[in-house]
N, C-alpha and C. Protein backbone atom coordinates (compact mmCIF):
# COMPACT_ATOMS: atom_id res chain seq x y z
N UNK A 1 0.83 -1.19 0.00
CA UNK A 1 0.00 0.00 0.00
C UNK A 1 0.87 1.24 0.00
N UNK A 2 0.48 2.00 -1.27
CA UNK A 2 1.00 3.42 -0.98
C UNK A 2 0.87 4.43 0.19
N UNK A 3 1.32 5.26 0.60
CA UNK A 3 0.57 6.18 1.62
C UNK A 3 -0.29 7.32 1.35
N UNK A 4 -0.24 7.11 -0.21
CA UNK A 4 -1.79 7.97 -0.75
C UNK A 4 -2.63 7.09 -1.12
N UNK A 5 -3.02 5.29 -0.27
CA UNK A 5 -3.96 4.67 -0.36
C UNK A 5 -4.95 4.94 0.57
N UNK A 6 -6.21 4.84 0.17
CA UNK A 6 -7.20 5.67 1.26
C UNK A 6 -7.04 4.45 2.05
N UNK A 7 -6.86 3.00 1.83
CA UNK A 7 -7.09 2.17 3.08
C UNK A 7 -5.85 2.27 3.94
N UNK A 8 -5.16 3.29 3.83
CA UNK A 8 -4.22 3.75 4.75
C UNK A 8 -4.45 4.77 5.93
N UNK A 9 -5.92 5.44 5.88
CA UNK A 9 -6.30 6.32 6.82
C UNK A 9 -7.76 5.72 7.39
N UNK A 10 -7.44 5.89 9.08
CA UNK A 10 -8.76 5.79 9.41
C UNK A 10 -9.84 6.72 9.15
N UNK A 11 -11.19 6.71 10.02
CA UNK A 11 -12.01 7.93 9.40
C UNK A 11 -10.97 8.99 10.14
N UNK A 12 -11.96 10.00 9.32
CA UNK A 12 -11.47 11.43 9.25
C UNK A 12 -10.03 11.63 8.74
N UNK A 13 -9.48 10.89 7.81
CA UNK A 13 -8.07 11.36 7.77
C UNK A 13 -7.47 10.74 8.29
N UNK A 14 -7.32 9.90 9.76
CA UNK A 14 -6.36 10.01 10.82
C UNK A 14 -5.67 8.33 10.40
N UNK A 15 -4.57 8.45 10.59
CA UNK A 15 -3.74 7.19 10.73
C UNK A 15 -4.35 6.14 11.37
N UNK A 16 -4.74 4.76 11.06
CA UNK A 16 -4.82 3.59 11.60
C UNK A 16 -4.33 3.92 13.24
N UNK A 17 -5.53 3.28 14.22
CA UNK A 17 -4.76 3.16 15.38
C UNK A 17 -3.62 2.25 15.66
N UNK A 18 -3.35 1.40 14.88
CA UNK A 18 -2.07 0.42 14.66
C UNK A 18 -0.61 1.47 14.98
N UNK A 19 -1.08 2.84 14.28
CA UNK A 19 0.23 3.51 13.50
C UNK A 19 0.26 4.83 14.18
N UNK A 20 -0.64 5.12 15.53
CA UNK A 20 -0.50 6.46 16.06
C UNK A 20 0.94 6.18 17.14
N UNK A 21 1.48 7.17 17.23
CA UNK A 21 2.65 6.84 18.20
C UNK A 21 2.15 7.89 19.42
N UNK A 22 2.18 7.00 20.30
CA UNK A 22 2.01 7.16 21.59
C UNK A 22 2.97 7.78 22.86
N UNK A 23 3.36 8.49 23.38
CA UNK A 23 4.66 8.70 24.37
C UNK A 23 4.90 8.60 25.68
N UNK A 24 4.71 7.68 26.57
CA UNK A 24 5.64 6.48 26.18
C UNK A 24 4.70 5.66 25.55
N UNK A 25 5.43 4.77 24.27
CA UNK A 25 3.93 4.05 23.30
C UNK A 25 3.91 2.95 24.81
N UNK A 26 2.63 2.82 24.86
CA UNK A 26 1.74 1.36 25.40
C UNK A 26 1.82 0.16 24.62
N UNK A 27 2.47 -0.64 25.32
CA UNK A 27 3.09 -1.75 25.20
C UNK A 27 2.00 -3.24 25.29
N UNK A 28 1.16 -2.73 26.21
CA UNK A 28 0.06 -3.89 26.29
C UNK A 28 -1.65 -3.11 26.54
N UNK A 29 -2.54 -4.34 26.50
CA UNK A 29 -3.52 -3.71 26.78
C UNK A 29 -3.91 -3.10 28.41
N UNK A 30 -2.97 -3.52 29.31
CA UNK A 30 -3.07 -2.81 30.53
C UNK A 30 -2.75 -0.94 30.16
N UNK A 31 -1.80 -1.17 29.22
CA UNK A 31 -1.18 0.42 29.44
C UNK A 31 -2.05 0.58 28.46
N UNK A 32 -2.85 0.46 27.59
CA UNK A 32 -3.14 0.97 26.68
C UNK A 32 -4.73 1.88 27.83
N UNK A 33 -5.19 0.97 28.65
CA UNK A 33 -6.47 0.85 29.26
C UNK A 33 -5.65 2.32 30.85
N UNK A 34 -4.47 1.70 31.59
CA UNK A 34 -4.28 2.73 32.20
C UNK A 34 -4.30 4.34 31.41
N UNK A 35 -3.74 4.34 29.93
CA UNK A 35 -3.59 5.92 29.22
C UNK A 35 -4.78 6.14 28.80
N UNK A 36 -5.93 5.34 29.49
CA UNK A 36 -7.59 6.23 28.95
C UNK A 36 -7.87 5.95 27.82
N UNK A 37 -6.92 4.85 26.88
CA UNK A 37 -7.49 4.76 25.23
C UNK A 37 -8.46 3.79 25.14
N UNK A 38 -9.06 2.90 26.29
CA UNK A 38 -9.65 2.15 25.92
C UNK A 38 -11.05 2.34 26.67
N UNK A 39 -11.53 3.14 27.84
CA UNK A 39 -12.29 3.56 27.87
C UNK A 39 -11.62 5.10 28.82
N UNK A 40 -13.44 5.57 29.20
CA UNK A 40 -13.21 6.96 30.16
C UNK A 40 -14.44 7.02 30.92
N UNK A 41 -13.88 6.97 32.17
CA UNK A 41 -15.54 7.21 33.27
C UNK A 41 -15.85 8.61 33.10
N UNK A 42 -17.65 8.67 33.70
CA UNK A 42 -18.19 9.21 33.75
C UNK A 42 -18.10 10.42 35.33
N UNK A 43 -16.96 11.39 35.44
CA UNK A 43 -17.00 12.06 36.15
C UNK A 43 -18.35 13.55 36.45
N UNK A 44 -18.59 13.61 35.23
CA UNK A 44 -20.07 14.95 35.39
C UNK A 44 -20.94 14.42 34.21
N UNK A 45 -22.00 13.62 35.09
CA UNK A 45 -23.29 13.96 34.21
C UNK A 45 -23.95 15.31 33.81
N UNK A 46 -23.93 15.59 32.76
CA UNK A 46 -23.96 17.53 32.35
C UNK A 46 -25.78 16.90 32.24
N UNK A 47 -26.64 16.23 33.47
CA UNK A 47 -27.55 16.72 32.65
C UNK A 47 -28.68 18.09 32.19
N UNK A 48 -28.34 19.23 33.03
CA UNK A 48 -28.63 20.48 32.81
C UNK A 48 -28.35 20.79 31.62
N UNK A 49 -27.24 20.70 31.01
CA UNK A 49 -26.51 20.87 29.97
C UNK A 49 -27.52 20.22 28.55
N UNK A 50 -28.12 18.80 28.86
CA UNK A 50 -28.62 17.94 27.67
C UNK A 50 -30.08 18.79 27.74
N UNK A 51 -30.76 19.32 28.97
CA UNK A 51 -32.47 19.63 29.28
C UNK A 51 -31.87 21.01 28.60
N UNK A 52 -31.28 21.83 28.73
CA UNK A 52 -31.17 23.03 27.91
C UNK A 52 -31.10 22.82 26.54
N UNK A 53 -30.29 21.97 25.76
CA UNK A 53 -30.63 21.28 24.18
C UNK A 53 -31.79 20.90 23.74
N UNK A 54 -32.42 19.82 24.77
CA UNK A 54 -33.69 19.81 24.19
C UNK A 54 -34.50 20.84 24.37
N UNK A 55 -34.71 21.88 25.73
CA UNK A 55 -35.66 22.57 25.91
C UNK A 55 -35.12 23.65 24.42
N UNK A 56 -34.00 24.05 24.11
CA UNK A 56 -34.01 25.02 22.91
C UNK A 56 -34.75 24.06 21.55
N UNK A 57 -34.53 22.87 21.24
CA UNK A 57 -34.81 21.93 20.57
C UNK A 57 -36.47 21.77 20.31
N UNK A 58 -37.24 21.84 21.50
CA UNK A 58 -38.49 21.71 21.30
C UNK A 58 -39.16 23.23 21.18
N UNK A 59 -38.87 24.40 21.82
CA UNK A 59 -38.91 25.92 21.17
C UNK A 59 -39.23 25.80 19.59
N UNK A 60 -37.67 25.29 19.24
CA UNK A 60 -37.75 25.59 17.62
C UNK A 60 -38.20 25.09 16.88
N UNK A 61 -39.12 23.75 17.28
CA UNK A 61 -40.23 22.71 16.43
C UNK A 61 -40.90 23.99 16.70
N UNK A 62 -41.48 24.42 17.85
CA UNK A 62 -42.83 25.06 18.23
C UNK A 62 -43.24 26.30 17.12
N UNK A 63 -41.66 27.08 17.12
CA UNK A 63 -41.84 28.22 16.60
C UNK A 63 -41.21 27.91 14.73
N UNK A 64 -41.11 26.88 14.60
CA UNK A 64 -40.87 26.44 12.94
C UNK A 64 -39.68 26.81 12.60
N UNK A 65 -38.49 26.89 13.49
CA UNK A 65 -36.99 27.30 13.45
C UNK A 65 -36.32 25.99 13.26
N UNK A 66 -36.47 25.86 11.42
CA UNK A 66 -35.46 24.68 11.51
C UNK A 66 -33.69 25.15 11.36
N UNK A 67 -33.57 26.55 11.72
CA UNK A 67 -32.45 26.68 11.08
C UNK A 67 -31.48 26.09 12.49
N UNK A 68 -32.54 26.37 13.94
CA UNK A 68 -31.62 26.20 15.39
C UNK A 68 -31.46 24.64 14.98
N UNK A 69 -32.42 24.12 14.59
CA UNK A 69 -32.13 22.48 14.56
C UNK A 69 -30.99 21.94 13.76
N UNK A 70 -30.52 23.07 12.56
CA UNK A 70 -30.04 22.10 11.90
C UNK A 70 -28.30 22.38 12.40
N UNK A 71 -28.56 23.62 13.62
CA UNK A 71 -27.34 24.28 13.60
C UNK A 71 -26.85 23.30 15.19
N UNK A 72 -28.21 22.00 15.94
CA UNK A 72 -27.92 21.47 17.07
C UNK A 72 -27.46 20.10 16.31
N UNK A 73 -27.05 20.09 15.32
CA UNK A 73 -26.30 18.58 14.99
C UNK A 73 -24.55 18.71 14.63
N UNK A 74 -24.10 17.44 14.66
CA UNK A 74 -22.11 17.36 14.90
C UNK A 74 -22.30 16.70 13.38
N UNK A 75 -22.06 17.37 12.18
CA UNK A 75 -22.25 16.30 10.88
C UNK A 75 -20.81 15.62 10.80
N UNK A 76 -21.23 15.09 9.75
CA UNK A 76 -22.25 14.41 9.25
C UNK A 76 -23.51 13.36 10.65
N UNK A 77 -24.23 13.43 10.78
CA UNK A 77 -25.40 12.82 11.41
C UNK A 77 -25.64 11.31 11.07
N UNK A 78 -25.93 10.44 11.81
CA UNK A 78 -26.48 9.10 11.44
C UNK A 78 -27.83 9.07 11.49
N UNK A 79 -28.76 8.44 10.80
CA UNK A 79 -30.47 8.46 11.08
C UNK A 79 -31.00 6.70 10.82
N UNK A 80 -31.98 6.87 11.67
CA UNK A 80 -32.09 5.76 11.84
C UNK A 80 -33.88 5.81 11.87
N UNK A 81 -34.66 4.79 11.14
CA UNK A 81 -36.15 4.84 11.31
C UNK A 81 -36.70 3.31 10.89
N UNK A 82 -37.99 3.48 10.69
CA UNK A 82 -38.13 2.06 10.16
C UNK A 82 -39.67 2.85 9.27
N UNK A 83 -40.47 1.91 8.31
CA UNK A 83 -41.47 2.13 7.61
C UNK A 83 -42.71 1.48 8.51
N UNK A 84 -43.85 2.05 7.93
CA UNK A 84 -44.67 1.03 9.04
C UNK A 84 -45.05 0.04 8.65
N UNK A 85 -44.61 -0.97 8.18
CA UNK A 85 -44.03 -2.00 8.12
C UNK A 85 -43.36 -2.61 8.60
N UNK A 86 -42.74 -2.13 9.04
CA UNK A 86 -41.41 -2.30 10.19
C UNK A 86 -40.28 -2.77 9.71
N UNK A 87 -39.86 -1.90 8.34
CA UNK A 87 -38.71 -2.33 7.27
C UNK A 87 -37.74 -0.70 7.88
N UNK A 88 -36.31 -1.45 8.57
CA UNK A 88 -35.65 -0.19 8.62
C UNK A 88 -34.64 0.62 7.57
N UNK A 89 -34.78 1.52 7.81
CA UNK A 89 -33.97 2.55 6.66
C UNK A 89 -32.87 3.54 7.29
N UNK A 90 -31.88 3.79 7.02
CA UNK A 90 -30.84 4.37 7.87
C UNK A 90 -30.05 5.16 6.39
N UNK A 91 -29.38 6.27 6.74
CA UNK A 91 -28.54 7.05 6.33
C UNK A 91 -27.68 7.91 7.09
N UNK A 92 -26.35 8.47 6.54
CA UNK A 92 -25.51 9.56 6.77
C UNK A 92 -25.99 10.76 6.06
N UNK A 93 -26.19 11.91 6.58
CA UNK A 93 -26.41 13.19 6.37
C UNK A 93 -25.70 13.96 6.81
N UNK A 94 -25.47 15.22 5.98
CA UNK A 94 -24.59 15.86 6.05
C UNK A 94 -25.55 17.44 5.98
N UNK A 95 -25.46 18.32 6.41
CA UNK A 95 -25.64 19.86 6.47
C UNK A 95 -27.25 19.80 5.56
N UNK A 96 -26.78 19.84 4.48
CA UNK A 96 -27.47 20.42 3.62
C UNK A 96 -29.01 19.53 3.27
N UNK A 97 -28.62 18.13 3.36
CA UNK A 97 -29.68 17.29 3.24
C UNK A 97 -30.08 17.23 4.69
N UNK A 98 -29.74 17.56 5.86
CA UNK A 98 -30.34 17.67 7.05
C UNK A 98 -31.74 18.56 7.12
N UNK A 99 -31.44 20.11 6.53
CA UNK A 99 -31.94 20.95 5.99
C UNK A 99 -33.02 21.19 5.52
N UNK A 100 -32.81 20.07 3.83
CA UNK A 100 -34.12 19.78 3.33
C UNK A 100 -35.19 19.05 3.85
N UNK A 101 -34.38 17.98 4.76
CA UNK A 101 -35.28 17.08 5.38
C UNK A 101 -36.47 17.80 7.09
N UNK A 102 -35.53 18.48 7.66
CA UNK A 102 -36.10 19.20 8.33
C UNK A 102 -37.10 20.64 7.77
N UNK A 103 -37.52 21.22 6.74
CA UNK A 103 -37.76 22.29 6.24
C UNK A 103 -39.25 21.38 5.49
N UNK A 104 -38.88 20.16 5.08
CA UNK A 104 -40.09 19.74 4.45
C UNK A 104 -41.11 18.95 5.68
N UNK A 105 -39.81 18.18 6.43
CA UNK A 105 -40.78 17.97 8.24
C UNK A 105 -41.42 18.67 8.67
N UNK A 106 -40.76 20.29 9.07
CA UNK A 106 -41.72 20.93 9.72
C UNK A 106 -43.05 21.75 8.84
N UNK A 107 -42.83 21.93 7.71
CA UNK A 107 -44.00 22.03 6.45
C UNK A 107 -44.90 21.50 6.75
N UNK A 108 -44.84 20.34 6.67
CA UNK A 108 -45.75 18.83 7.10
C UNK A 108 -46.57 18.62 7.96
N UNK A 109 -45.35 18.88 9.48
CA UNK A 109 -46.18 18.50 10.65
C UNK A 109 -47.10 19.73 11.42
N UNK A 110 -48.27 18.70 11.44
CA UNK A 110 -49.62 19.37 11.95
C UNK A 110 -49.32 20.18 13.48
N UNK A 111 -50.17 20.78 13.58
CA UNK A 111 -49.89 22.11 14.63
C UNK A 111 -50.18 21.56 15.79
N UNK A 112 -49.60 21.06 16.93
CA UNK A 112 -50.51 20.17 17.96
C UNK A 112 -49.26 20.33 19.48
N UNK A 113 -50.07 20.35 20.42
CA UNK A 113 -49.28 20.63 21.92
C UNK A 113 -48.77 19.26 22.41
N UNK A 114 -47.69 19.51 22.83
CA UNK A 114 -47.11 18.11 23.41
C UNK A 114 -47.50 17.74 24.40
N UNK A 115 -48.16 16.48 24.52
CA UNK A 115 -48.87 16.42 26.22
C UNK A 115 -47.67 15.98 27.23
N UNK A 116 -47.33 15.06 26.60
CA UNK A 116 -46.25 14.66 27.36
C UNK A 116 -44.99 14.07 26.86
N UNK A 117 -43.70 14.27 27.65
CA UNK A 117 -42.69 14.42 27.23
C UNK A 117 -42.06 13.61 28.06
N UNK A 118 -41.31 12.43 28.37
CA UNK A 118 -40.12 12.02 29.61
C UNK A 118 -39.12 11.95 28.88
N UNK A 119 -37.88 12.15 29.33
CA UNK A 119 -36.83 12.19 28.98
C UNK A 119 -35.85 11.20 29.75
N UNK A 120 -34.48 10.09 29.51
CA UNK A 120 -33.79 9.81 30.29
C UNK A 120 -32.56 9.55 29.68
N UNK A 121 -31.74 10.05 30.58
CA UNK A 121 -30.28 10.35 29.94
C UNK A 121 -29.11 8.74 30.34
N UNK A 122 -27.98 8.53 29.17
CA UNK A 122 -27.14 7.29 29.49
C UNK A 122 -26.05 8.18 29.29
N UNK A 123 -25.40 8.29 29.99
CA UNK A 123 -23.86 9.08 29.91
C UNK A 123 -22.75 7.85 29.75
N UNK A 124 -22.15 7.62 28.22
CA UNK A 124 -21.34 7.11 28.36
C UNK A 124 -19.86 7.50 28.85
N UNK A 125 -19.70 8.67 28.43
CA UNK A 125 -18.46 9.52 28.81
C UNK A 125 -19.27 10.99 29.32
N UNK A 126 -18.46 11.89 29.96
CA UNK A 126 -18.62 12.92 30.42
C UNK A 126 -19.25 14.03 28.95
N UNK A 127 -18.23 13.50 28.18
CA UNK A 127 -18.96 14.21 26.49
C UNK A 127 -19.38 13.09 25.25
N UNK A 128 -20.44 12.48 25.98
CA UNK A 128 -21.13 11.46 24.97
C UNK A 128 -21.83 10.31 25.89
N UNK A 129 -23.21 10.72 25.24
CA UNK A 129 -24.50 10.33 25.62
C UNK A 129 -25.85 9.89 25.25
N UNK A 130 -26.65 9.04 25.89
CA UNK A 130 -27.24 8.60 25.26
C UNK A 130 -28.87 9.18 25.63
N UNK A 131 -30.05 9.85 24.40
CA UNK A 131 -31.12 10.33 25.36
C UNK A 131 -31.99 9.71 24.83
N UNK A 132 -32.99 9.01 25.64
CA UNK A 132 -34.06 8.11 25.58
C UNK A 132 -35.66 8.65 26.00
N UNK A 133 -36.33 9.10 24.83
CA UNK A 133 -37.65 9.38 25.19
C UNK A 133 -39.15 8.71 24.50
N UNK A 134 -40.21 9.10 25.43
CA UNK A 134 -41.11 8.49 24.94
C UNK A 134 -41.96 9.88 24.75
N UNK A 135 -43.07 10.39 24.12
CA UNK A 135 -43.56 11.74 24.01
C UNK A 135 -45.35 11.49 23.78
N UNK A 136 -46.14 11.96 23.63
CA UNK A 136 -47.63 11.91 23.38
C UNK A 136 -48.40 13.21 22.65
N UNK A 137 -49.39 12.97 22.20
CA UNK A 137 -49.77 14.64 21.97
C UNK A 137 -51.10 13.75 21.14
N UNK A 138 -51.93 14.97 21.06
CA UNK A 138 -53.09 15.01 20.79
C UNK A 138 -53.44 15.73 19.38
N UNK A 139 -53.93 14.50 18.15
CA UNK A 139 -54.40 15.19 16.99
C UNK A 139 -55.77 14.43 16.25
N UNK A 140 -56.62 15.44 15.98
CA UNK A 140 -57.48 14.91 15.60
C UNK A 140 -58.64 14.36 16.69
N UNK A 141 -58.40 14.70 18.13
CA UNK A 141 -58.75 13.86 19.45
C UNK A 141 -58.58 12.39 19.47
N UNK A 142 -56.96 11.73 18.86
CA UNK A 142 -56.85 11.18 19.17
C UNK A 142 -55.31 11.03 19.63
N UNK A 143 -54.93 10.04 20.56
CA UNK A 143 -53.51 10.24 21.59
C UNK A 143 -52.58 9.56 20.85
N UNK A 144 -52.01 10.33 19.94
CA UNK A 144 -50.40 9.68 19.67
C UNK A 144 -49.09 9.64 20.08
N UNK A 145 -48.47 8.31 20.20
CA UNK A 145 -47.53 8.87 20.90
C UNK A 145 -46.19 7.84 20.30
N UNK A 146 -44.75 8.26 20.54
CA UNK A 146 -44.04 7.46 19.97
C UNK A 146 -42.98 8.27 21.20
N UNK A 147 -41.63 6.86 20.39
CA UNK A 147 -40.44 6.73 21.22
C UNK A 147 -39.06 7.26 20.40
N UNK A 148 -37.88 7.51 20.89
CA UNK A 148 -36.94 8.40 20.03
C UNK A 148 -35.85 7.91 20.83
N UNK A 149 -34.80 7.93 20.18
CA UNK A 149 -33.56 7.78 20.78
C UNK A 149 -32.67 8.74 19.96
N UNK A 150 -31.40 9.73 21.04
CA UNK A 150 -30.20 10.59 19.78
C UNK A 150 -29.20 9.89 20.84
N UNK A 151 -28.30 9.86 19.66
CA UNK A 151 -26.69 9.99 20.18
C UNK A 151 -26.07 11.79 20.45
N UNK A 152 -25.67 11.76 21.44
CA UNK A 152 -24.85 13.62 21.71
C UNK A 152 -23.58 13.12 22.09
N UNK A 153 -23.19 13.93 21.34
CA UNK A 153 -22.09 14.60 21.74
C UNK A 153 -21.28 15.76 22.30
N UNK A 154 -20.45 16.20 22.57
CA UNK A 154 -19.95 17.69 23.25
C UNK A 154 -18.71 18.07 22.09
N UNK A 155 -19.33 19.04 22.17
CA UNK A 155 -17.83 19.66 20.93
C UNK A 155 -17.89 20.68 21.06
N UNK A 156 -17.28 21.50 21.54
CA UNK A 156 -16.59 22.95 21.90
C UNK A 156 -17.19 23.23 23.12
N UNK A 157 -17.61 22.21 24.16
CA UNK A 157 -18.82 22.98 25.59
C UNK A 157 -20.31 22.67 25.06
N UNK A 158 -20.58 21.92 23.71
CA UNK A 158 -21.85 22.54 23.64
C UNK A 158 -22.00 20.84 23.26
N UNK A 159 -23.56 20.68 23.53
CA UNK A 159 -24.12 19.63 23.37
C UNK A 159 -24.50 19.67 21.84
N UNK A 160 -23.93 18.65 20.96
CA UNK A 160 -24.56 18.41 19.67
C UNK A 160 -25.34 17.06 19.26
N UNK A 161 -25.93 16.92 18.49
CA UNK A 161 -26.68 15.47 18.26
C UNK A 161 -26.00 14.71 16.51
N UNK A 162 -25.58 13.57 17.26
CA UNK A 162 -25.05 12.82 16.17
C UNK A 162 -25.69 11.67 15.64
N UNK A 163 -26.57 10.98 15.99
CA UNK A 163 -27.93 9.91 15.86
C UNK A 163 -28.72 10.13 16.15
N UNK A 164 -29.92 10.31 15.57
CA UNK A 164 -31.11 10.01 15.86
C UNK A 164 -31.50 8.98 15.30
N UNK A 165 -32.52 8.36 16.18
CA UNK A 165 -33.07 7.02 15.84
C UNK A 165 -34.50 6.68 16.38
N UNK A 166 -35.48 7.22 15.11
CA UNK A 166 -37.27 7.22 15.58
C UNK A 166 -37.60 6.35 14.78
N UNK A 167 -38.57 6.04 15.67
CA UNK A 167 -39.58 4.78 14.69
C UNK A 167 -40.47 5.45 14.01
N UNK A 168 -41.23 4.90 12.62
CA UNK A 168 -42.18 5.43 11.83
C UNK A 168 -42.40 6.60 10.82
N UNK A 169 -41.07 7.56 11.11
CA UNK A 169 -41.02 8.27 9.76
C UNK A 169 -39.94 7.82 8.52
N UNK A 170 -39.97 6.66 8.25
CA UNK A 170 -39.45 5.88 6.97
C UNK A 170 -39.87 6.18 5.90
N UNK A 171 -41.54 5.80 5.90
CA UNK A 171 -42.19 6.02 4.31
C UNK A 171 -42.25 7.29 4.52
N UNK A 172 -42.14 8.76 5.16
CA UNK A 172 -42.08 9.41 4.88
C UNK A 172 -40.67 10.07 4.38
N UNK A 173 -39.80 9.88 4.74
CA UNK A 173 -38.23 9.96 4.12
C UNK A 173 -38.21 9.18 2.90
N UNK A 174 -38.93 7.96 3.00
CA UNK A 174 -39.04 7.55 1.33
C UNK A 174 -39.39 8.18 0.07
N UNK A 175 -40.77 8.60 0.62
CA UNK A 175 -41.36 9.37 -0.56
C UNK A 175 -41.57 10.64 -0.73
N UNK A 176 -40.46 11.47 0.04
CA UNK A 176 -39.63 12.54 -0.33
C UNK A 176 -38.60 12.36 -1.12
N UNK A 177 -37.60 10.92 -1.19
CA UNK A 177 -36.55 10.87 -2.14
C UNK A 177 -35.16 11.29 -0.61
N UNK A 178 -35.91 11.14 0.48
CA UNK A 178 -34.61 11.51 1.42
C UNK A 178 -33.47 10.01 1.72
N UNK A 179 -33.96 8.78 1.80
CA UNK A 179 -33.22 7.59 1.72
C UNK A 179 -34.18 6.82 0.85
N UNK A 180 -33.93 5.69 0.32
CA UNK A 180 -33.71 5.08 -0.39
C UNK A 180 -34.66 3.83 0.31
N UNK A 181 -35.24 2.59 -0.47
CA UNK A 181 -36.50 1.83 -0.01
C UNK A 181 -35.63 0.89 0.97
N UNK A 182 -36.37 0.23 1.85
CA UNK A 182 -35.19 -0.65 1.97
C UNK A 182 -35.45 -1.81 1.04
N UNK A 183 -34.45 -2.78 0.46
CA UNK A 183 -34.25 -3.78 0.01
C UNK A 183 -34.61 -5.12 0.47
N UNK A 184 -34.90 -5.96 -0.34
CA UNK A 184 -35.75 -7.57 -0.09
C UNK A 184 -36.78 -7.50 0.94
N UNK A 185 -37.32 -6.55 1.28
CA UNK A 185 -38.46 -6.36 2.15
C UNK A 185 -37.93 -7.47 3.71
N UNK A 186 -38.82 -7.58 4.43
CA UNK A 186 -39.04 -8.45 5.94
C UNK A 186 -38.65 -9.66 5.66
């Protein structure tokens, strides 16, 4: 392999962890695990920090500000949904298709008060986390309600979102042209 072979860089650019040099390099997986490379505890759950993201987060559904939304994600983004069918569909997004997809969402979605909201936070590291909700609301007088999961992250102090993962808006990302069908069906 040349060293202008792309299977020479991990993501982003960066050298294979095989090939980062370390000082003093770690010799085994003890030292690798004492220098923090193999995991990192959870010293501050920021969760003030995550209820201020969402509380700006649900504002800007309210008030049709997809620009705060598209400016609370770390791109490229992972997405994750299924059809109701229960065929899942997943993509990488980046800025701009975030954008369209949020601008034609909030177009879409009907005008309605959130009845209820719980929220619960998994802190894997001090900057990266996991938020788990279930939500309800009322349309049509009747009670809908669904479940959501994001991946966050922290990048510069600030909480960003790098996964989301909802059930049931699939065929609607489908037949916008936002991902793609899924393949061989169930």
């Amino acid at each position: 392999m040349g060293s202008n072979d792309s299977r020479n860089t991990g993501s982003r650019g960066l050298p294979p962890i095989r090939e980062l040099k370390l000082t003093p390099e770690p010799k085994t997986m003890e030292q690798l695990w004492n220098n923090g490379l193999l995991a990192r505890e959870v010293g501050h759950e920021d969760r003030e920090g995550l209820d201020a993201f969402f509380q700006e987060r649900n504002e800007a559904i309210k008030q049709g500000k997809f620009e705060v939304l598209v400016a609370q994600e770390d791109y490229p983004i992972f997405v994750v949904t299924e059809t109701t069918t229960g065929e899942s569909v997943s993509d990488v997004w980046d800025q701009k298709r975030n954008a369209e997809v949020l601008g034609k969402a909030l177009a879409y979605s009907p005008k309605t008060e959130l009845l209820h909201e719980d929220r619960q936070y998994l802190f894997l590291t001090n900057d990266m986390a996991i938020s788990y909700e279930t939500n309800a609301y009322v349309l049509d007088g009747k009670k809908v309600s669904w479940r959501a999961a994001n991946l966050l992250v922290k990048r510069n102090g600030k909480w960003k979102n790098k996964a989301i993962l909802e059930g049931g808006i699939g065929d609607f990302l489908i037949l916008q042209g936002f991902v793609k069908p899924p393949e061989g069906g169930k």
